[in-house]
N, C-alpha and C. Protein backbone atom coordinates (compact mmCIF):
# COMPACT_ATOMS: atom_id res chain seq x y z
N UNK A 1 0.85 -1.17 0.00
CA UNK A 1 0.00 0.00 0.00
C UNK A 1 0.89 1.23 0.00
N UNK A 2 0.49 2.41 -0.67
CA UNK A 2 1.42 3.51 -0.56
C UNK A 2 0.23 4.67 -1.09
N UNK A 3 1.00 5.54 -0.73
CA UNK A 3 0.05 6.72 -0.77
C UNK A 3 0.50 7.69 -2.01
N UNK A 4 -0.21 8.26 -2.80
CA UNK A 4 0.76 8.97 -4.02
C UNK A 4 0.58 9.76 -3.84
N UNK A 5 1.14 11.25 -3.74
CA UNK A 5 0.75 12.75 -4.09
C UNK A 5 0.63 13.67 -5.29
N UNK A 6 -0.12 14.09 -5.55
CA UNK A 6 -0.32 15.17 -6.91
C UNK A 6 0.18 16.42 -6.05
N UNK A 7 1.74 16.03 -6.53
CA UNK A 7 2.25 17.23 -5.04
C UNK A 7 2.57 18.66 -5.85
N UNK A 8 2.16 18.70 -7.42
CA UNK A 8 2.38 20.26 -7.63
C UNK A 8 1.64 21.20 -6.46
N UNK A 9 0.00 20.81 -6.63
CA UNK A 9 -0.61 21.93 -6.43
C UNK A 9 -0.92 21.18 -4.80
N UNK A 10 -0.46 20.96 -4.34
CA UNK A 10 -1.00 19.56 -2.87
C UNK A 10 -0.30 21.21 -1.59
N UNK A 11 -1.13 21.02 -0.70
CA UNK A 11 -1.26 22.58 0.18
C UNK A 11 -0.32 21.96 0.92
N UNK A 12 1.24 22.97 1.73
CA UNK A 12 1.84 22.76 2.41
C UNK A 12 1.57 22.14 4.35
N UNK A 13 0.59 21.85 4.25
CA UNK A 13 -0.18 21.48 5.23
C UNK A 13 -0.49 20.17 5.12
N UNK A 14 -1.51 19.62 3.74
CA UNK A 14 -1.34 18.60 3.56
C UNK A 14 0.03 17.56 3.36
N UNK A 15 1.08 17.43 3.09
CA UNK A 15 2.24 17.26 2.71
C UNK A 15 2.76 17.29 4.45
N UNK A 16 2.94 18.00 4.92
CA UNK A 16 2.90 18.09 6.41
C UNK A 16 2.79 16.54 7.07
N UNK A 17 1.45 16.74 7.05
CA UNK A 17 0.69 15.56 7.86
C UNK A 17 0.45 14.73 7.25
N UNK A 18 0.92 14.06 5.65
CA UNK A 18 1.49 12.81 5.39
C UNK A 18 2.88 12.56 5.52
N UNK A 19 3.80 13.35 5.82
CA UNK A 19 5.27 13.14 6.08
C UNK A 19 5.06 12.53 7.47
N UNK A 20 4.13 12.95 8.72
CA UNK A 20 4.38 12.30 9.82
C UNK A 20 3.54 10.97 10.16
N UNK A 21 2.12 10.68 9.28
CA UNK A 21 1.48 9.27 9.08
C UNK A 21 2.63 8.48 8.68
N UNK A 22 3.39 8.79 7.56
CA UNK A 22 4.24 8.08 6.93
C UNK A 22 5.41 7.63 7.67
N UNK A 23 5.60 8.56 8.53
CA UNK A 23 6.87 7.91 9.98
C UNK A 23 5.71 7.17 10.83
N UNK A 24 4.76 7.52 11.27
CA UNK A 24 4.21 7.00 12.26
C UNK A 24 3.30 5.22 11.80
N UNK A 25 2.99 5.53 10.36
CA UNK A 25 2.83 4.22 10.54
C UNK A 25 3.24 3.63 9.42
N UNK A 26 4.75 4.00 9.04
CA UNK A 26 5.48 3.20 8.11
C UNK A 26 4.85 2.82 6.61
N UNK A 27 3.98 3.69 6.28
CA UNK A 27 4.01 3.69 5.14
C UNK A 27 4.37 4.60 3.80
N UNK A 28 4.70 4.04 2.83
CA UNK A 28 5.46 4.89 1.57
C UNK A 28 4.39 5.86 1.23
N UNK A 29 5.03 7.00 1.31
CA UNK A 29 4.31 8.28 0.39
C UNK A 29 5.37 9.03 -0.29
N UNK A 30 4.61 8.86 -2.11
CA UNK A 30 5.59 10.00 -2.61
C UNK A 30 5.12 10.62 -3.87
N UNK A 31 5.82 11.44 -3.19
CA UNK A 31 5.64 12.68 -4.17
C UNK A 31 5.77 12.98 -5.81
N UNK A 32 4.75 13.10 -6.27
CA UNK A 32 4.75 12.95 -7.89
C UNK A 32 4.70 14.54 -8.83
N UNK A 33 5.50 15.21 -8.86
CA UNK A 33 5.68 16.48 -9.49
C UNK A 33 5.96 16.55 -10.68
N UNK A 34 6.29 17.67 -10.80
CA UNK A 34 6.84 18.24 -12.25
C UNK A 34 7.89 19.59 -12.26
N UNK A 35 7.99 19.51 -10.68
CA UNK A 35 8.87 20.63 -10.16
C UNK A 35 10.00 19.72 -8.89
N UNK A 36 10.87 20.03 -8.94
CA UNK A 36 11.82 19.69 -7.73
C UNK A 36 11.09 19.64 -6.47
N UNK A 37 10.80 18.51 -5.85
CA UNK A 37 10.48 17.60 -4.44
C UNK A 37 11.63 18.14 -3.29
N UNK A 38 11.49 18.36 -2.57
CA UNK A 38 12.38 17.96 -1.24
C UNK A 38 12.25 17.28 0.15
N UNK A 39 11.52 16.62 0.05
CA UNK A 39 10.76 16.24 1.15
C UNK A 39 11.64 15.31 2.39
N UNK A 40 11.66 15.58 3.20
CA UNK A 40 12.39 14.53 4.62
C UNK A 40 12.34 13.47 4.58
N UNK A 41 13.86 13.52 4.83
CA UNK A 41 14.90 12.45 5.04
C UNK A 41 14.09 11.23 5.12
N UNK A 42 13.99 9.95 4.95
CA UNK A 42 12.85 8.66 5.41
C UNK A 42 13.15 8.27 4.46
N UNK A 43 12.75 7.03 5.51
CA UNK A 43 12.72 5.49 4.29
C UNK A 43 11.00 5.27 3.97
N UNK A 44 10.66 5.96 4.18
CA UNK A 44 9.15 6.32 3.82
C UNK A 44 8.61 7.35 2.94
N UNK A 45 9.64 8.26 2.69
CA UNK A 45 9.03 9.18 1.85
C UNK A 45 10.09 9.37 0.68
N UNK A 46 9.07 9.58 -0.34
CA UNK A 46 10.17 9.53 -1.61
C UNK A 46 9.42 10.83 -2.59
N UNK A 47 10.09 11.19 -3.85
CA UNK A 47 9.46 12.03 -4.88
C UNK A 47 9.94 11.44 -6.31
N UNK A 48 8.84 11.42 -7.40
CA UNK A 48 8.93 11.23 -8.80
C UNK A 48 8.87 12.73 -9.43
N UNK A 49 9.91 12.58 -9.82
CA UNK A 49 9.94 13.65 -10.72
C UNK A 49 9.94 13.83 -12.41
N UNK A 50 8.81 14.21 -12.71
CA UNK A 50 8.38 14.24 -14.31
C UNK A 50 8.60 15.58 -15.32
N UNK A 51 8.75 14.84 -16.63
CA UNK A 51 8.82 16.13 -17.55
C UNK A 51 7.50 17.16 -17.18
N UNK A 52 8.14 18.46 -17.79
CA UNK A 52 6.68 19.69 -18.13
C UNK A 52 5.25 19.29 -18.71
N UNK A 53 4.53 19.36 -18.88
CA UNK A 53 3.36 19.15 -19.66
C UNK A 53 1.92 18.95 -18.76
N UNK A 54 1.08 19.08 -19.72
CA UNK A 54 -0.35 18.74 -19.26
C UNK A 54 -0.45 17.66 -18.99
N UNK A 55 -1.20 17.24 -17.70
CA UNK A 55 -1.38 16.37 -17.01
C UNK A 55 -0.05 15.17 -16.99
N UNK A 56 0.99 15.30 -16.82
CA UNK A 56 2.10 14.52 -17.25
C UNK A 56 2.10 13.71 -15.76
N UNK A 57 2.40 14.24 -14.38
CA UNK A 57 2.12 14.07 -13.20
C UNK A 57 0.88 12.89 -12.68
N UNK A 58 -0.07 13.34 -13.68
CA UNK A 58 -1.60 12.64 -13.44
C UNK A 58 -1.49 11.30 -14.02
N UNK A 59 -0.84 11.16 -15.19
CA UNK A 59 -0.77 9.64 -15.98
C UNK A 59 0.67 9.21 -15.33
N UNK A 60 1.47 9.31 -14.43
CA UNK A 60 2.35 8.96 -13.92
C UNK A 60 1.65 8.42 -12.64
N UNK A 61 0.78 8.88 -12.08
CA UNK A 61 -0.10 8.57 -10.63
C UNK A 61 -0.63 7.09 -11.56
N UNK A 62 -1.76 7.88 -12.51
CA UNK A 62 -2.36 6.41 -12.78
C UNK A 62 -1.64 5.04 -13.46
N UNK A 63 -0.40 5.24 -13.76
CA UNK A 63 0.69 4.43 -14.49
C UNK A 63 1.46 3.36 -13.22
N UNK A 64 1.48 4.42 -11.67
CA UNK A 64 2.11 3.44 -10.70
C UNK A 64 1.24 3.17 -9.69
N UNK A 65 -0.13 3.81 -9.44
CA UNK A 65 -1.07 2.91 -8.44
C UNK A 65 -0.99 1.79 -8.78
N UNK A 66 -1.62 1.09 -7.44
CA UNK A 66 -2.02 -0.30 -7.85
C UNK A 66 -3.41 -0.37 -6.33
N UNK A 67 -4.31 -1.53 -6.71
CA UNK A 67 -5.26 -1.51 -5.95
C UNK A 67 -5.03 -1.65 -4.31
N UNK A 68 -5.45 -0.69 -3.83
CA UNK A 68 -5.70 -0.58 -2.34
C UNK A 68 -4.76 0.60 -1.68
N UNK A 69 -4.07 1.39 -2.95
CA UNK A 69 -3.19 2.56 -2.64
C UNK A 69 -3.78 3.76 -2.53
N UNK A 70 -3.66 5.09 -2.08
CA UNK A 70 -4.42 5.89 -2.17
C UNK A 70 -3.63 7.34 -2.63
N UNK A 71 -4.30 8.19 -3.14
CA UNK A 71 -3.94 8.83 -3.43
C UNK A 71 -4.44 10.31 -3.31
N UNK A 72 -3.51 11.22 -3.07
CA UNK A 72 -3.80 12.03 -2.75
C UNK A 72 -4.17 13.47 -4.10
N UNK A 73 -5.26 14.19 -4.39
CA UNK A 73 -5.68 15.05 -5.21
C UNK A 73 -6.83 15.62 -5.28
N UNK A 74 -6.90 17.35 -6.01
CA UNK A 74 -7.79 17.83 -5.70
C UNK A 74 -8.45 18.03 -7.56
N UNK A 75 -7.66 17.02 -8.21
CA UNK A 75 -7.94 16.28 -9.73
C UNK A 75 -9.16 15.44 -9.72
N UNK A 76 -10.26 15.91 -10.05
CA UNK A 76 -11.45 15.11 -10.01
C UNK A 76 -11.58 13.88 -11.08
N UNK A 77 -11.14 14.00 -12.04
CA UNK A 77 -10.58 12.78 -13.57
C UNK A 77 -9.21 12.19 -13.22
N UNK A 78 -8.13 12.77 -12.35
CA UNK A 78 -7.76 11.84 -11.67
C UNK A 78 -7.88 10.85 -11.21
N UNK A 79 -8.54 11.33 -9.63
CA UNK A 79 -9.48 10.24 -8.91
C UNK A 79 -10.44 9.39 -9.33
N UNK A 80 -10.85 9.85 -10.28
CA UNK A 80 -11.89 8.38 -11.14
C UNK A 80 -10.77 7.86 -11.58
N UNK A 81 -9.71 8.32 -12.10
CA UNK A 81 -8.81 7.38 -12.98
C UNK A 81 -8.23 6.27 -12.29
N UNK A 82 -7.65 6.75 -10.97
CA UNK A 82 -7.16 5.63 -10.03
C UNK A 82 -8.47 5.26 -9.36
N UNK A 83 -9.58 5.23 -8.88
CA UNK A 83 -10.52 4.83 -8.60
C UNK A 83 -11.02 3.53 -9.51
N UNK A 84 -10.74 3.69 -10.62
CA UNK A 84 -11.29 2.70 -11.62
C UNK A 84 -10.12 1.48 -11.52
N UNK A 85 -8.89 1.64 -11.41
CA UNK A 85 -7.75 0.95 -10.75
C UNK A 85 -7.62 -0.20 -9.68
N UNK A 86 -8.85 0.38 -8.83
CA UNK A 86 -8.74 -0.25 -7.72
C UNK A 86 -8.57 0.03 -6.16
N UNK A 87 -7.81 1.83 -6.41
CA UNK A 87 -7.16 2.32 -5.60
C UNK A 87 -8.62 3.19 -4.86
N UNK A 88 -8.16 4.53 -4.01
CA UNK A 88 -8.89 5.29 -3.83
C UNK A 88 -8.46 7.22 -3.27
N UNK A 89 -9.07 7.86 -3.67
CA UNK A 89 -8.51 9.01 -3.70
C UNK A 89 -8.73 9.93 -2.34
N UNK A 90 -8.68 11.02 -2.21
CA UNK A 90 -8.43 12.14 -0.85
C UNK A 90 -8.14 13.36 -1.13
N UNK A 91 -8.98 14.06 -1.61
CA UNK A 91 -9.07 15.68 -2.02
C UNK A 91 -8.68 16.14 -0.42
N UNK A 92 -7.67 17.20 -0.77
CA UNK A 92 -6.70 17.98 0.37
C UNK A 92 -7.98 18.63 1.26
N UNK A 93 -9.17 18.76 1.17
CA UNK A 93 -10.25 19.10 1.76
C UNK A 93 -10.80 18.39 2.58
N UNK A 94 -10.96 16.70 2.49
CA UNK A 94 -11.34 16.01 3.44
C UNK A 94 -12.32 15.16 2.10
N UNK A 95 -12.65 15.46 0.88
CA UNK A 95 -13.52 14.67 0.23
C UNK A 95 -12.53 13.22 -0.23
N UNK A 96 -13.33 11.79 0.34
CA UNK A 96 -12.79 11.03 -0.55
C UNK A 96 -13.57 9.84 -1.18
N UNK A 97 -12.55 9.82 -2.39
CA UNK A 97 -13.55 8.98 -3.62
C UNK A 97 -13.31 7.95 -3.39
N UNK A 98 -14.50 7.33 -3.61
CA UNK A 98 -14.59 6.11 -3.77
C UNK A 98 -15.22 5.22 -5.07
N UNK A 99 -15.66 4.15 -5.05
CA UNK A 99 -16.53 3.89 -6.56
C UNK A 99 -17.31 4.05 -6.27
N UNK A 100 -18.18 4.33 -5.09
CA UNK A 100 -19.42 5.13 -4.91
C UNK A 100 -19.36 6.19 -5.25
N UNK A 101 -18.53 6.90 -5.07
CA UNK A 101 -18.66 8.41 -5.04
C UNK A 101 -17.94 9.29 -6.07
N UNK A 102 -16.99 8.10 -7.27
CA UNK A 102 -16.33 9.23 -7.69
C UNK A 102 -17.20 9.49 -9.13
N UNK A 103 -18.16 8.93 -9.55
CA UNK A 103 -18.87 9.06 -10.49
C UNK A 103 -19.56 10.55 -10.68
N UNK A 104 -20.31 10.66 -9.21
CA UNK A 104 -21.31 11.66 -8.73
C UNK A 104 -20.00 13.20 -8.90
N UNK A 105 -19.25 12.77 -8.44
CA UNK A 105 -18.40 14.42 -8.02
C UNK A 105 -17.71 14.17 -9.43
N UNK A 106 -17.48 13.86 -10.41
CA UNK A 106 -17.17 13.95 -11.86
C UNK A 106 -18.30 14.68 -12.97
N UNK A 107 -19.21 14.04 -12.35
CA UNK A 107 -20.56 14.81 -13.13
C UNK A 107 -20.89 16.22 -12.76
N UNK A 108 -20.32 16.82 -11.73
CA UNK A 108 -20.57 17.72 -10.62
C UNK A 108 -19.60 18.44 -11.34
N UNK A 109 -18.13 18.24 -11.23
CA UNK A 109 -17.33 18.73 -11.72
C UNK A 109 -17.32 19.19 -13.32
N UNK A 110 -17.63 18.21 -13.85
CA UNK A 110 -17.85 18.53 -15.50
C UNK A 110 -18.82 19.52 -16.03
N UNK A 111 -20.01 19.31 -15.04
CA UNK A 111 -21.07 20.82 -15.07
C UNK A 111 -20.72 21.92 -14.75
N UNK A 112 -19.79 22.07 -13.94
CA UNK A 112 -19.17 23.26 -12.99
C UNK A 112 -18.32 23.76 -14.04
N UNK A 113 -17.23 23.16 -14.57
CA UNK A 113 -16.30 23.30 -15.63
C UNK A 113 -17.16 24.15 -16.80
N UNK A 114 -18.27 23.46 -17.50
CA UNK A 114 -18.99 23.80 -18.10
C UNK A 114 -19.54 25.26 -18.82
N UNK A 115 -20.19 25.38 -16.97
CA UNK A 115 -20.75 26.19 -16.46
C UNK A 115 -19.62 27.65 -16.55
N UNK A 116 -18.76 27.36 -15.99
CA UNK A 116 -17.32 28.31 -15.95
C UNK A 116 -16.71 28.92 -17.23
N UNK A 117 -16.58 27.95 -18.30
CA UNK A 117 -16.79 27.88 -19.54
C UNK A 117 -17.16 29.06 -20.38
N UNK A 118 -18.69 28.87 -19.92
CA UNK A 118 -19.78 30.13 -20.53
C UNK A 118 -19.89 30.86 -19.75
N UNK A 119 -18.77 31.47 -18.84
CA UNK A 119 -19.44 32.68 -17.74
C UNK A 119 -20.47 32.60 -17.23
N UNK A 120 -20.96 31.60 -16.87
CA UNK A 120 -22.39 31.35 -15.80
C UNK A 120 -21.83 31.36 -14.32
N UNK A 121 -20.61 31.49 -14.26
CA UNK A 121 -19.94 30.85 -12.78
C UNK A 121 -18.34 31.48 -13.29
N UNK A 122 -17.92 32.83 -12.12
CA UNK A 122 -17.10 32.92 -11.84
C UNK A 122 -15.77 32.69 -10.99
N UNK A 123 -14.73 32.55 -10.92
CA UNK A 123 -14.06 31.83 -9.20
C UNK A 123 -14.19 30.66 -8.92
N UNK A 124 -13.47 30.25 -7.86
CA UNK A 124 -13.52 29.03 -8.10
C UNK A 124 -13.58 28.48 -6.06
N UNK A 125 -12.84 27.20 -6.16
CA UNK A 125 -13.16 26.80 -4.79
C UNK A 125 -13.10 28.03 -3.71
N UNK A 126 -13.73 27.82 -1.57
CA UNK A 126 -13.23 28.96 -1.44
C UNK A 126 -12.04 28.72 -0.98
N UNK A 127 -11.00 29.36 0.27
CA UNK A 127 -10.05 29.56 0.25
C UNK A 127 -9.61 27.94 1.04
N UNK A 128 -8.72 27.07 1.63
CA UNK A 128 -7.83 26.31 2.03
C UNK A 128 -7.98 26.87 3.45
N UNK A 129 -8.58 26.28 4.55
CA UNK A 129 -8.28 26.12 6.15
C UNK A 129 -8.37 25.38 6.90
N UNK A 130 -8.43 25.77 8.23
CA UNK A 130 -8.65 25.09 9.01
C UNK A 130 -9.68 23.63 9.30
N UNK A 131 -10.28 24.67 8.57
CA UNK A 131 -11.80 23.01 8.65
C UNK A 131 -11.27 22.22 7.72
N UNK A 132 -10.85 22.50 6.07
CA UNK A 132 -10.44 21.68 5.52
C UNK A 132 -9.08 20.33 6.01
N UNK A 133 -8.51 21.30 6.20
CA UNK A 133 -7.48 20.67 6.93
C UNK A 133 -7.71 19.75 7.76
N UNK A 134 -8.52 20.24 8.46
CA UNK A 134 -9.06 18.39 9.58
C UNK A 134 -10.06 17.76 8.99
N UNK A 135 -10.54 18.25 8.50
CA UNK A 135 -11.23 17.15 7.50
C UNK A 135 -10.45 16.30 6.42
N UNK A 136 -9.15 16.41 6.02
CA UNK A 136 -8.23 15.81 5.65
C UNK A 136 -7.83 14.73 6.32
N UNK A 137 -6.89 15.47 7.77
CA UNK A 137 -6.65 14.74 8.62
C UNK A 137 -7.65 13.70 9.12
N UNK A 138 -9.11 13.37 9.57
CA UNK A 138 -9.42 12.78 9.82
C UNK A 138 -9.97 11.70 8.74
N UNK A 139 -9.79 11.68 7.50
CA UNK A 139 -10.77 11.17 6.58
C UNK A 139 -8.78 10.16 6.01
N UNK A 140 -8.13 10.94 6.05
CA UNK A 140 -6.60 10.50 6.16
C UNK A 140 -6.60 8.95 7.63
N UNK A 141 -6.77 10.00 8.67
CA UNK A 141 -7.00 8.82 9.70
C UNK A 141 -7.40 7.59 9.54
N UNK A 142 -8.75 7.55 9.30
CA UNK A 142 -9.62 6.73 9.11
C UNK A 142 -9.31 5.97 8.00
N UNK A 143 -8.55 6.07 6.47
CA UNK A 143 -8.38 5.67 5.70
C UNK A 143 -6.75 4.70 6.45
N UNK A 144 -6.16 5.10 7.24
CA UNK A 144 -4.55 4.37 7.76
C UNK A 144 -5.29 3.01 8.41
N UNK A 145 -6.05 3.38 9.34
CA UNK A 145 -6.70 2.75 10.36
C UNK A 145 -7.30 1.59 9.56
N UNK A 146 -8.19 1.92 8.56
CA UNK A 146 -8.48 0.62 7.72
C UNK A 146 -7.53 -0.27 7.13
N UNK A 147 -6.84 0.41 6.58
CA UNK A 147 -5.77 0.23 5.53
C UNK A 147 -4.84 -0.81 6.67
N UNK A 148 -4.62 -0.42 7.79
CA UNK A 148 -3.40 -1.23 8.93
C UNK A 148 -4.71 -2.73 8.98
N UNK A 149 -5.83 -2.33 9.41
CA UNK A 149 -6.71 -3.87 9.47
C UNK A 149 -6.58 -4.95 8.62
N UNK A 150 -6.74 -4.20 7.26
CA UNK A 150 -6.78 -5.22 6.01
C UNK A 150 -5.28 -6.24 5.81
């Protein structure tokens, strides 16, 4: 099991508090960019580093999951992508996909996109805090906690 990151745009907070799950309960997380990684020292944490391009990062996630890994992104066609895999995803917010769920927030997303498109909808998510953040953390939790049972 290992955890992947879509660590371009992944909030310095999140990244945080998988560097210390990843000491605390020994599992691999790493970092999948397109920019220089630096992440601490561990035999647990690592970074892939990829050429420039559109979505180059994203088909590198879905190229090395494998089922029961999870991954971390706020990539909604991502997360179906490794979702369909086997694996399961964790938007830096606390949302996570599942095959229940990643269908519904794709359709959601694709309307929104849409919608944005034709100026029906300006701006976008609101800002990255506190609530998100533990809603990460705990939906993170809960995902180790299973993950150590199985």
């Amino acid at each position: 099991m290992t955890i992947w990151v879509d660590a371009d745009a992944c909030p310095g907070d999140v990244k945080t508090l998988l560097f210390k799950a990843a000491e605390r309960c020994r599992v691999p997380v790493v970092l999948v960019a397109n920019a220089v990684m630096t992440p601490p020292k561990s035999d647990y944490i690592s970074s892939v580093l990829v050429p420039q391009g559109m979505n180059v990062a994203d088909r590198k996630i879905v190229e090395l999951t494998q089922p029961g890994d999870l991954v971390i992104t706020a990539d909604v066609p991502l997360a179906a992508d490794v979702v369909a895999k086997g694996a399961m995803a964790l938007d830096p917010r606390g949302m996570l996909y599942t095959k229940e769920t990643v269908g519904e927030r794709l359709a959601a997303r694709n309307l929104m996109d849409n919608l944005r498109g034709e100026g029906m909808i300006t701006g976008g998510p609101s800002g990255y805090g506190k609530n998100q953040r533990q809603a990460f953390a705990n939906q993170l939790d809960r995902w180790l906690a299973k993950a150590a049972r199985s």
